[in-house]
C-alpha atoms as a PDB file:
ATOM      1  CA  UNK A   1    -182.241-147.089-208.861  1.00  0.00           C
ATOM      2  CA  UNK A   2    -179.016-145.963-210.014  1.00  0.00           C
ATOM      3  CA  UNK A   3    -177.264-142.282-207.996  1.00  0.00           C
ATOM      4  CA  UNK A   4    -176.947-140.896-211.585  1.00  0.00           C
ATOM      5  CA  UNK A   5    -180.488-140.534-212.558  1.00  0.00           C
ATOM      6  CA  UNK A   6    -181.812-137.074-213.036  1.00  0.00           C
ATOM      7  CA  UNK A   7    -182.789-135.698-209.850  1.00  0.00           C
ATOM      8  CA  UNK A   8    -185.701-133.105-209.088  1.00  0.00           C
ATOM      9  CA  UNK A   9    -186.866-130.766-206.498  1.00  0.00           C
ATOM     10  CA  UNK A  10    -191.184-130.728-206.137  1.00  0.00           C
ATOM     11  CA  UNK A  11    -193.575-129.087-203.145  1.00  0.00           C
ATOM     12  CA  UNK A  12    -194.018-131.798-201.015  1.00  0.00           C
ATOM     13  CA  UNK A  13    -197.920-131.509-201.540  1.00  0.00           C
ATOM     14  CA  UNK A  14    -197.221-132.197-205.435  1.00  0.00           C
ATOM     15  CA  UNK A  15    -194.940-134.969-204.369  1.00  0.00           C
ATOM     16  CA  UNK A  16    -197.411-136.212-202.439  1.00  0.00           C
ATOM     17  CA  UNK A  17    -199.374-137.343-205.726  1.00  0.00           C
ATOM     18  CA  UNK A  18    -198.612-141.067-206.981  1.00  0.00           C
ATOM     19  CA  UNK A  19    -198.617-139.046-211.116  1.00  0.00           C
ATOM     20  CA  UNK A  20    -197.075-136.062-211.169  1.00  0.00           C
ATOM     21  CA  UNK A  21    -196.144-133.103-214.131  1.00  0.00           C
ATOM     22  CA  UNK A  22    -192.603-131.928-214.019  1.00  0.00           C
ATOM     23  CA  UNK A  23    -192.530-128.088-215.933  1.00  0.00           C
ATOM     24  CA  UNK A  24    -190.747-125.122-216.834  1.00  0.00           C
ATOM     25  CA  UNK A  25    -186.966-125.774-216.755  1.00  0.00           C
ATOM     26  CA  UNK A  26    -186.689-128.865-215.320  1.00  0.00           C
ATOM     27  CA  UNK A  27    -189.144-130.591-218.455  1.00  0.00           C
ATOM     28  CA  UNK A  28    -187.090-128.478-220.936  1.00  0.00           C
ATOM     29  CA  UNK A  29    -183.722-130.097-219.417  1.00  0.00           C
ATOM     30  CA  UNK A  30    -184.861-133.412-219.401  1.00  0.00           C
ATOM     31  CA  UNK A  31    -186.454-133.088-222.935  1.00  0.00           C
ATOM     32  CA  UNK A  32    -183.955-131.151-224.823  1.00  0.00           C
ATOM     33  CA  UNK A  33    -180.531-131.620-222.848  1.00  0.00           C
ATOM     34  CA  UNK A  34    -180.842-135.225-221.522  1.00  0.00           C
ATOM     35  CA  UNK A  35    -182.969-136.434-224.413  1.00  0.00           C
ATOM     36  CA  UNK A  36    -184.926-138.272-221.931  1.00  0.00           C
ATOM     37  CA  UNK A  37    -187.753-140.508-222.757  1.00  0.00           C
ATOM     38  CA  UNK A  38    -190.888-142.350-221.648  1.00  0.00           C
ATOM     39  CA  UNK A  39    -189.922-145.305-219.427  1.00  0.00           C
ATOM     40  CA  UNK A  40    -186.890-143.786-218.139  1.00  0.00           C
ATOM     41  CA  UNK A  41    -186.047-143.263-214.379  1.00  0.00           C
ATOM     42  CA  UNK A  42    -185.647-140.252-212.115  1.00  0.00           C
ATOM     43  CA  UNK A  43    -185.511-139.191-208.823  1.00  0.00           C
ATOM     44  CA  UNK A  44    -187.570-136.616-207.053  1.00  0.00           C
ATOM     45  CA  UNK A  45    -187.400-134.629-203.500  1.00  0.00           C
ATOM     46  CA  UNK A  46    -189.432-132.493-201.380  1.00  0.00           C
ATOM     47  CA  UNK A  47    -186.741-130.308-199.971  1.00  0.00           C
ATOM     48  CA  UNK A  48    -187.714-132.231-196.568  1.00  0.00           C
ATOM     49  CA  UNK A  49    -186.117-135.822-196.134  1.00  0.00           C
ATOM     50  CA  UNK A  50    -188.784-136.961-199.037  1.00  0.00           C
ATOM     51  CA  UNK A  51    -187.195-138.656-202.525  1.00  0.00           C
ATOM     52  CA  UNK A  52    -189.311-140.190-204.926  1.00  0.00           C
ATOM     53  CA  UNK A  53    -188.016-142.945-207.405  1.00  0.00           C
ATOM     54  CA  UNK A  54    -190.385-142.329-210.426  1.00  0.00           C
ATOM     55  CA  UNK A  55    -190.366-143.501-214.040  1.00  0.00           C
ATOM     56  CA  UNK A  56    -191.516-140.771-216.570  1.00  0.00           C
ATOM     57  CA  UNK A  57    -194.702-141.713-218.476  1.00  0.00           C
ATOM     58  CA  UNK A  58    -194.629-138.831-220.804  1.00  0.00           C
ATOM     59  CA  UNK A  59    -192.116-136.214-222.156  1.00  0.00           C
ATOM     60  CA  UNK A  60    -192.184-133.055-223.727  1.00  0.00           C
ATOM     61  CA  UNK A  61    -190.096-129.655-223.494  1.00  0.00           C
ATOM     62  CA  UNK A  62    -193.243-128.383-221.702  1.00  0.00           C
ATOM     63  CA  UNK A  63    -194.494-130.850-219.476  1.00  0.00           C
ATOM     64  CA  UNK A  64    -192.884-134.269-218.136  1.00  0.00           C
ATOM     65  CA  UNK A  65    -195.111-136.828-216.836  1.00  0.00           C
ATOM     66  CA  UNK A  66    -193.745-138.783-214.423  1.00  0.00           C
ATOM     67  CA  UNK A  67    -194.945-142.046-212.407  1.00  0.00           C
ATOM     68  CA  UNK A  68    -194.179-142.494-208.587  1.00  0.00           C
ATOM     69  CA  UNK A  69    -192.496-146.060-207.623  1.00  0.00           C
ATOM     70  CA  UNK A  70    -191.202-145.428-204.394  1.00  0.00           C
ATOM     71  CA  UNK A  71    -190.629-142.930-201.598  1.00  0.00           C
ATOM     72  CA  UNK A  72    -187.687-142.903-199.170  1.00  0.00           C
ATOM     73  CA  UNK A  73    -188.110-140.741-196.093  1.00  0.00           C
ATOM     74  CA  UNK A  74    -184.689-139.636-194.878  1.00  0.00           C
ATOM     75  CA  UNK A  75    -184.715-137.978-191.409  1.00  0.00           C
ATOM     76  CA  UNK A  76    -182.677-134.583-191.045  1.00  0.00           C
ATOM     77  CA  UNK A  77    -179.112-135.246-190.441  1.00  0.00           C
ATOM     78  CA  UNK A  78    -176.969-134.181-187.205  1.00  0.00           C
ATOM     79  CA  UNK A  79    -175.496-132.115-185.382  1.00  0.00           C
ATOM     80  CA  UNK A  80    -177.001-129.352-187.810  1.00  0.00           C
ATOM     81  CA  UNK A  81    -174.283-127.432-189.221  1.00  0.00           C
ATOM     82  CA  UNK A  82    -174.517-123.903-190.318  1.00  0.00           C
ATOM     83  CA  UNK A  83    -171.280-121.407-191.984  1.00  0.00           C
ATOM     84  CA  UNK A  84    -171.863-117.560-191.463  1.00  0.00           C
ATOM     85  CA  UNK A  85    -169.955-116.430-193.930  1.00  0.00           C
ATOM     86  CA  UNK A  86    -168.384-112.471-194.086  1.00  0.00           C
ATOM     87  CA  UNK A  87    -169.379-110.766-197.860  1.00  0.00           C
ATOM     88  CA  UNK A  88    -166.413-110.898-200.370  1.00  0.00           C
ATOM     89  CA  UNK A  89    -166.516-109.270-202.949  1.00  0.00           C
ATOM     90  CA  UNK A  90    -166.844-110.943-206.715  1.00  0.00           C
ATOM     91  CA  UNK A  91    -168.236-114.076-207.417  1.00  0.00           C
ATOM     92  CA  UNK A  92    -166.344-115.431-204.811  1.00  0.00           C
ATOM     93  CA  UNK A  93    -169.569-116.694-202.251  1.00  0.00           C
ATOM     94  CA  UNK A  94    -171.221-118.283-205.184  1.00  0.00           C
ATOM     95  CA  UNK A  95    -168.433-120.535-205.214  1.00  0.00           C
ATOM     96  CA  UNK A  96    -169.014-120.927-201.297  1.00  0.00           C
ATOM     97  CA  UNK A  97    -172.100-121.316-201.066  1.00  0.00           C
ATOM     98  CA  UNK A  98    -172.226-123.952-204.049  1.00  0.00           C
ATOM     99  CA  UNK A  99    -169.312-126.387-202.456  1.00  0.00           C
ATOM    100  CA  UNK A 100    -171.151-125.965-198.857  1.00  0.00           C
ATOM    101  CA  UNK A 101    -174.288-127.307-199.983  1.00  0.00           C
ATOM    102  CA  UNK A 102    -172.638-130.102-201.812  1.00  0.00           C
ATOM    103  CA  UNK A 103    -171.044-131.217-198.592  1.00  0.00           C
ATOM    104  CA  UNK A 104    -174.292-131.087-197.089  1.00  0.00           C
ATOM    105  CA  UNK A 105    -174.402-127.921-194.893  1.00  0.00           C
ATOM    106  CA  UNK A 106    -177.347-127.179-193.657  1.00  0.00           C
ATOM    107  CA  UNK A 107    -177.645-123.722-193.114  1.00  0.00           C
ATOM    108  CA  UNK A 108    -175.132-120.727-194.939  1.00  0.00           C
ATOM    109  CA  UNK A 109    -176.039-117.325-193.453  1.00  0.00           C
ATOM    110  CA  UNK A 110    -173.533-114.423-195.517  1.00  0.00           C
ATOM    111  CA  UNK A 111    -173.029-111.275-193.650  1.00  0.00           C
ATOM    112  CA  UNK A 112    -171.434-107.433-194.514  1.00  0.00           C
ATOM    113  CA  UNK A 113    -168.262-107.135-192.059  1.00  0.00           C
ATOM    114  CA  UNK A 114    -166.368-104.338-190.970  1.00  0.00           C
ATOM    115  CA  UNK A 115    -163.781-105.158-193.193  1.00  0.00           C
ATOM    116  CA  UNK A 116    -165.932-106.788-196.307  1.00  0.00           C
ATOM    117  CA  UNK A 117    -164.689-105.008-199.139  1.00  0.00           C
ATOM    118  CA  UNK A 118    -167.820-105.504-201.078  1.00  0.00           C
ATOM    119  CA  UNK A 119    -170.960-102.947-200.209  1.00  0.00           C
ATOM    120  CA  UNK A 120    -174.517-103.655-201.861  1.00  0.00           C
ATOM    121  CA  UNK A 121    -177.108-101.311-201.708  1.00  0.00           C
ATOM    122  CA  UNK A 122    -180.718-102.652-201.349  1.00  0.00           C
ATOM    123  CA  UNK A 123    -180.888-103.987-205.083  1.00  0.00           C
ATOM    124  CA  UNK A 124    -178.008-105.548-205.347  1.00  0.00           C
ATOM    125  CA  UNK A 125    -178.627-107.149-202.093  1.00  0.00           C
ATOM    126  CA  UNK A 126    -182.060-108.298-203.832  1.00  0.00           C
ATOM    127  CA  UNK A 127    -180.179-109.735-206.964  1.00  0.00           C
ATOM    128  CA  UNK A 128    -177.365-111.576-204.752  1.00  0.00           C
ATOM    129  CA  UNK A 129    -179.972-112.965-202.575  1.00  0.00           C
ATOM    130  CA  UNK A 130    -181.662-114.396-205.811  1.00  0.00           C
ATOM    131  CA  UNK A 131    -178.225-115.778-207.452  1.00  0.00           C
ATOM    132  CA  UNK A 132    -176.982-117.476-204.077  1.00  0.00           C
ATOM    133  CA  UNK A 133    -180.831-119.007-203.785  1.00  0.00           C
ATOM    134  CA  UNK A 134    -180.147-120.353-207.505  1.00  0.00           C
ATOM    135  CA  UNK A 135    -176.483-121.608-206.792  1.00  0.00           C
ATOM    136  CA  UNK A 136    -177.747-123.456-203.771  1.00  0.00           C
ATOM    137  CA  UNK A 137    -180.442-125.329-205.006  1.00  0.00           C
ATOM    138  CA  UNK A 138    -178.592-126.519-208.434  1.00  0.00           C
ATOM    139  CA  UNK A 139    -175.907-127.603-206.027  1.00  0.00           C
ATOM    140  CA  UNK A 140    -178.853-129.176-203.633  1.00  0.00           C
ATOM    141  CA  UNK A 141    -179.673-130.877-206.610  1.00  0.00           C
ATOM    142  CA  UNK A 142    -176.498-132.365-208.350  1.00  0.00           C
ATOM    143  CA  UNK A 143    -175.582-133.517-205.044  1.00  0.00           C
ATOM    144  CA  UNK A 144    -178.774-135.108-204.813  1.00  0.00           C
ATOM    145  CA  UNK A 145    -179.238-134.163-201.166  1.00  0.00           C
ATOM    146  CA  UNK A 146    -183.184-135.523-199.444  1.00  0.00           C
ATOM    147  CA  UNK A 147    -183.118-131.745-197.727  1.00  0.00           C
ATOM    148  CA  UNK A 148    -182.900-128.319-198.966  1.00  0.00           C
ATOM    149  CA  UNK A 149    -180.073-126.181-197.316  1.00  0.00           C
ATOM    150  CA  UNK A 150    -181.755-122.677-195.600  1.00  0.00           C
ATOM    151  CA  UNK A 151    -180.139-119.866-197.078  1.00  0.00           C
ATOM    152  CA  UNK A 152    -179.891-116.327-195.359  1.00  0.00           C
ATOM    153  CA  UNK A 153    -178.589-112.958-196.370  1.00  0.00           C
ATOM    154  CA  UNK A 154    -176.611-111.106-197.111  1.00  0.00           C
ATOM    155  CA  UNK A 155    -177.399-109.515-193.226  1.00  0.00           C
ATOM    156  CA  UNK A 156    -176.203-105.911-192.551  1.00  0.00           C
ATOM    157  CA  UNK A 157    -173.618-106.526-190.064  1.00  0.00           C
ATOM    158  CA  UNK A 158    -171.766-109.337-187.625  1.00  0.00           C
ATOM    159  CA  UNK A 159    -174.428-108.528-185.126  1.00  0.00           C
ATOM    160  CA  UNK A 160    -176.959-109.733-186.963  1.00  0.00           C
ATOM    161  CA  UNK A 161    -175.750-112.761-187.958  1.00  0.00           C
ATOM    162  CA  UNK A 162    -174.920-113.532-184.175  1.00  0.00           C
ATOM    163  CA  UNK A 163    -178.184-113.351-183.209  1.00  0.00           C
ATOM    164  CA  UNK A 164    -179.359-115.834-185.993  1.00  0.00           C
ATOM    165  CA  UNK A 165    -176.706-118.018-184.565  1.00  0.00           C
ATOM    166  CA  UNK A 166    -178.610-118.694-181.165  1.00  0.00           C
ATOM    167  CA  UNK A 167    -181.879-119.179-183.013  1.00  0.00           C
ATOM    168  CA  UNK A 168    -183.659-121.831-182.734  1.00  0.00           C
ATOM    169  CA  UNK A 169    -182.416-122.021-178.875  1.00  0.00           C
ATOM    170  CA  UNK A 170    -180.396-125.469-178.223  1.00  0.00           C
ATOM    171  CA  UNK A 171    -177.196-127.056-177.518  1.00  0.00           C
ATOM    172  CA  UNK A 172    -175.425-125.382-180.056  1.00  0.00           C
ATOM    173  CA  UNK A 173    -171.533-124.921-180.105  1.00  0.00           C
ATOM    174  CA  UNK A 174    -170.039-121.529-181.738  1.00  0.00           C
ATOM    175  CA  UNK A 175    -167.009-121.277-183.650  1.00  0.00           C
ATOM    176  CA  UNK A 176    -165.277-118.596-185.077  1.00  0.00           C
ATOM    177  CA  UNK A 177    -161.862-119.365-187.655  1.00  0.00           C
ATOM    178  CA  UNK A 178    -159.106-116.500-186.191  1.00  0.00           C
ATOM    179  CA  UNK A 179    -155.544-117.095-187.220  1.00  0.00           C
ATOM    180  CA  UNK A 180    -154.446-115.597-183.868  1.00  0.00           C
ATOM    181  CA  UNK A 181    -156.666-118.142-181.987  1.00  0.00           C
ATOM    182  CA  UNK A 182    -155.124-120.183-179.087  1.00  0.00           C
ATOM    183  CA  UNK A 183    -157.282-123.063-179.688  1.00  0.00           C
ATOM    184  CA  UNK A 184    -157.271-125.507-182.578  1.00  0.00           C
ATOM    185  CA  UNK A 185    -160.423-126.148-184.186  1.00  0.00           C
ATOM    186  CA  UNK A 186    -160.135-130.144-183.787  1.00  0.00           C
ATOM    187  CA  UNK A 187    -159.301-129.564-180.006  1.00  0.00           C
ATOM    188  CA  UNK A 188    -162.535-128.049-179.551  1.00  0.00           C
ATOM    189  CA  UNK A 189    -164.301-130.447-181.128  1.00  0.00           C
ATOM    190  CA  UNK A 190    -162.766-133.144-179.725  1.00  0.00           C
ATOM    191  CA  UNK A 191    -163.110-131.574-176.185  1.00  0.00           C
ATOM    192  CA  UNK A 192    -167.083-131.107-176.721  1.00  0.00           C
ATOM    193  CA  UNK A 193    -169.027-133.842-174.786  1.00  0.00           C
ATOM    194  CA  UNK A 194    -171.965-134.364-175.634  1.00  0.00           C
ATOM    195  CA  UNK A 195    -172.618-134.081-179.351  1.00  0.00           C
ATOM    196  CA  UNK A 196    -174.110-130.377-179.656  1.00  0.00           C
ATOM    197  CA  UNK A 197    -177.260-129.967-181.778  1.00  0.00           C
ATOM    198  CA  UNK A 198    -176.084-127.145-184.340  1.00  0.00           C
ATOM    199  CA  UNK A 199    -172.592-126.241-184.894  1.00  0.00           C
ATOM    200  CA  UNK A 200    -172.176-123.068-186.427  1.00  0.00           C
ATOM    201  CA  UNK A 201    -168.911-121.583-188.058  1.00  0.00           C
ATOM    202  CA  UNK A 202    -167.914-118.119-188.779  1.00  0.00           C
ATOM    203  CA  UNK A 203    -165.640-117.085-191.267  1.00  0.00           C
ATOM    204  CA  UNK A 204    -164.387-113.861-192.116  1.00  0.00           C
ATOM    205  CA  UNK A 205    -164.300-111.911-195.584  1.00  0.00           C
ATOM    206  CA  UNK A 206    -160.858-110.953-197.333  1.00  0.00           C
ATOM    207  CA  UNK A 207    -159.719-109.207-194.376  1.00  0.00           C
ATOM    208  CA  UNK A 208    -160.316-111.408-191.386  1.00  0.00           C
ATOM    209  CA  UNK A 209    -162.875-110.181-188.604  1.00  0.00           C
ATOM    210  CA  UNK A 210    -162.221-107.301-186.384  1.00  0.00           C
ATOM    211  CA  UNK A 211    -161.366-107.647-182.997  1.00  0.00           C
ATOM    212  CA  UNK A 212    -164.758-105.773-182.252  1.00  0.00           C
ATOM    213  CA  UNK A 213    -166.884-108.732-184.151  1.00  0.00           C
ATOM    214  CA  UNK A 214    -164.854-111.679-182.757  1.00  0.00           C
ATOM    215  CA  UNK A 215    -166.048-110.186-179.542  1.00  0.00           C
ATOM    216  CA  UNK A 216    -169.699-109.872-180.608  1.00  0.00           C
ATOM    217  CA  UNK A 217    -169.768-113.810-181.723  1.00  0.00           C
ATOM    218  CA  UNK A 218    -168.031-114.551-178.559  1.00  0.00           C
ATOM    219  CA  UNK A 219    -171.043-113.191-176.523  1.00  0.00           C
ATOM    220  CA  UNK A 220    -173.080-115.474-178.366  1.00  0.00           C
ATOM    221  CA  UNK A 221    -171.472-118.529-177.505  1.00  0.00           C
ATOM    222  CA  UNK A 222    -168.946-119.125-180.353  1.00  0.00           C
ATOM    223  CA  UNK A 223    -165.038-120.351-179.686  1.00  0.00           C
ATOM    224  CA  UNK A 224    -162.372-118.421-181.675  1.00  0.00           C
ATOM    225  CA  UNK A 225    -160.034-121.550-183.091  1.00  0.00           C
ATOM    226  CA  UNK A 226    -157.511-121.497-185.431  1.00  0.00           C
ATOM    227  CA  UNK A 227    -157.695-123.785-188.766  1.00  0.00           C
ATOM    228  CA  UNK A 228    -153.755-124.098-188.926  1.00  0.00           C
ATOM    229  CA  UNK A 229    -150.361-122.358-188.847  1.00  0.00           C
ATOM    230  CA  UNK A 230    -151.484-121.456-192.738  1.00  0.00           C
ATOM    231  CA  UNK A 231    -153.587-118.388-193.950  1.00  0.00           C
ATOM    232  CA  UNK A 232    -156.458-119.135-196.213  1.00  0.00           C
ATOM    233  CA  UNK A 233    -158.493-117.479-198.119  1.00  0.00           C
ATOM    234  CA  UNK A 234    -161.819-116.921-197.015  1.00  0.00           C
ATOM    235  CA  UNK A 235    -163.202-118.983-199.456  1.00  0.00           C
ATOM    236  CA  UNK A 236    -161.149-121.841-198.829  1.00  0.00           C
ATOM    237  CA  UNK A 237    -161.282-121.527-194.967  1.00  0.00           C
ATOM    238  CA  UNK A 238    -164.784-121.942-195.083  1.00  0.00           C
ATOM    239  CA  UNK A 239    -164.898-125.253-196.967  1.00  0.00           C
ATOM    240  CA  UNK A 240    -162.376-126.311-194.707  1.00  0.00           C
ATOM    241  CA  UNK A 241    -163.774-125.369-191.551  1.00  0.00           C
ATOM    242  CA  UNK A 242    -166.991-127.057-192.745  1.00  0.00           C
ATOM    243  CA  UNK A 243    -165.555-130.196-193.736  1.00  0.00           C
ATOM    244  CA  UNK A 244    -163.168-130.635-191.012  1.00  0.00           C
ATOM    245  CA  UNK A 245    -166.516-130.088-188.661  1.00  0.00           C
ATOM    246  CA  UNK A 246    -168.713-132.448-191.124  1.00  0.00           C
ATOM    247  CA  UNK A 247    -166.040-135.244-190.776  1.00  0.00           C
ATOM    248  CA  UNK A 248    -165.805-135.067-187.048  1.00  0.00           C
ATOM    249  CA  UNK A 249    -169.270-135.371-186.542  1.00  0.00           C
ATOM    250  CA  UNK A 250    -169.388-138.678-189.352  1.00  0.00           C
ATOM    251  CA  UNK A 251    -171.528-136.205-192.126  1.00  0.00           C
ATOM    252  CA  UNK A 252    -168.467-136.507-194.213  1.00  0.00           C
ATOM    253  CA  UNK A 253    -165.645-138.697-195.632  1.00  0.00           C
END
């Protein structure tokens, strides 16, 4: 089946089912955006490794029917990786969060730092939470990716997101992007033997990490490396941090 048919996200219990009933959005977009019709070919995950190849049997803007063919069970991909990423302000971690998932990141955990020049109360912590869980699974799904990303936060303070970093317990590898770092981030990784299970990456928000919260991911295990003799933005060092660490490990390129 061809990469560029419309791709889904169902419970796995309803994907389960050899005739299913695609609804709300999802029958609307296929109806009245891609025009689809009976006899034509989509594919459908569980969030969990499951995709479905399915032809659609019926279609309306309320309620696509939809025919399972075949199912390919894709285990979970490793090392798992995972970004903690420091709150900036604007619309700046939707963008994150949307290019990490399309890499295939598998876990994006945002944090308020010391220096995050955004500050949410409890609502707008609500709302954001909401937005980001859109972003990432619209990304999950134009990237057509066999397992949903976890998405966390935003969490109250570096602490916090530390001790989600050791969780579940394993042999993880910590790193934290510091310009001032005396390590290089591909020394590291090319100096870790064996492969870890998780690697997790934190980046900063506009204005870098204090000295105080490089210490408090140190004493959970993370590695301060640098990313290069440049200074990125936090947006952009966390793509690159998660890509250089995806191609290392064969996840990308």
């Amino acid at each position: 089946m061809s990469g560029h048919a419309p791709f889904f996200f169902a419970e796995p219990a309803v994907l389960e089912a050899d005739r299913l009933t695609i609804e709300g959005d999802d029958a609307r977009h296929l109806a009245v955006v891609r025009r689809a019709a009976p006899g034509d070919l989509v594919r459908i995950s569980d969030g969990r490794g499951t995709i479905a190849d399915a032809r659609l049997t019926s279609v309306t803007p309320v309620a696509v029917g939809v025919e399972v063919l075949t199912r390919t069970v894709t285990p979970a991909p490793g090392p798992r990786i995972e970004v903690h990423q420091g709150l900036a302000r604007g619309d700046k971690v939707d963008g994150v969060i949307r290019h990490l998932v399309e890499m295939g990141v598998d876990r994006i955990v945002v944090f308020e730092a010391g220096r995050s020049v955004a500050r949410w109360d409890g609502a707008r912590q609500a709302a954001a939470g909401r937005r980001w869980a859109t972003i990432a699974r619209e990304a999950a799904k134009q990237s057509h990716r066999a397992w949903l990303p976890v998405l966390e936060g935003p969490l109250p303070e570096a602490a916090a997101a530390a001790a989600t970093a050791t969780e579940p317990p394993g042999r993880g590898l910590g790193l934290v992007a510091h310009p001032a770092a005396a390590s290089r981030l591909r020394d590291v990784l090319e100096d870790r033997v064996p492969t870890p299970d998780s690697v997790w990456v934190v980046v900063g928000p506009e204005g870098g990490l204090s000295e105080d919260e490089v210490a408090t991911f140190a004493a959970a295990g993370a590695v301060p490396v640098s990313l290069g003799p440049q200074i990125l933005r936090t947006e952009t060092a966390s793509v690159v941090a998660a890509a250089l660490v995806l191609h290392h490990f064969g996840r990308l390129g």
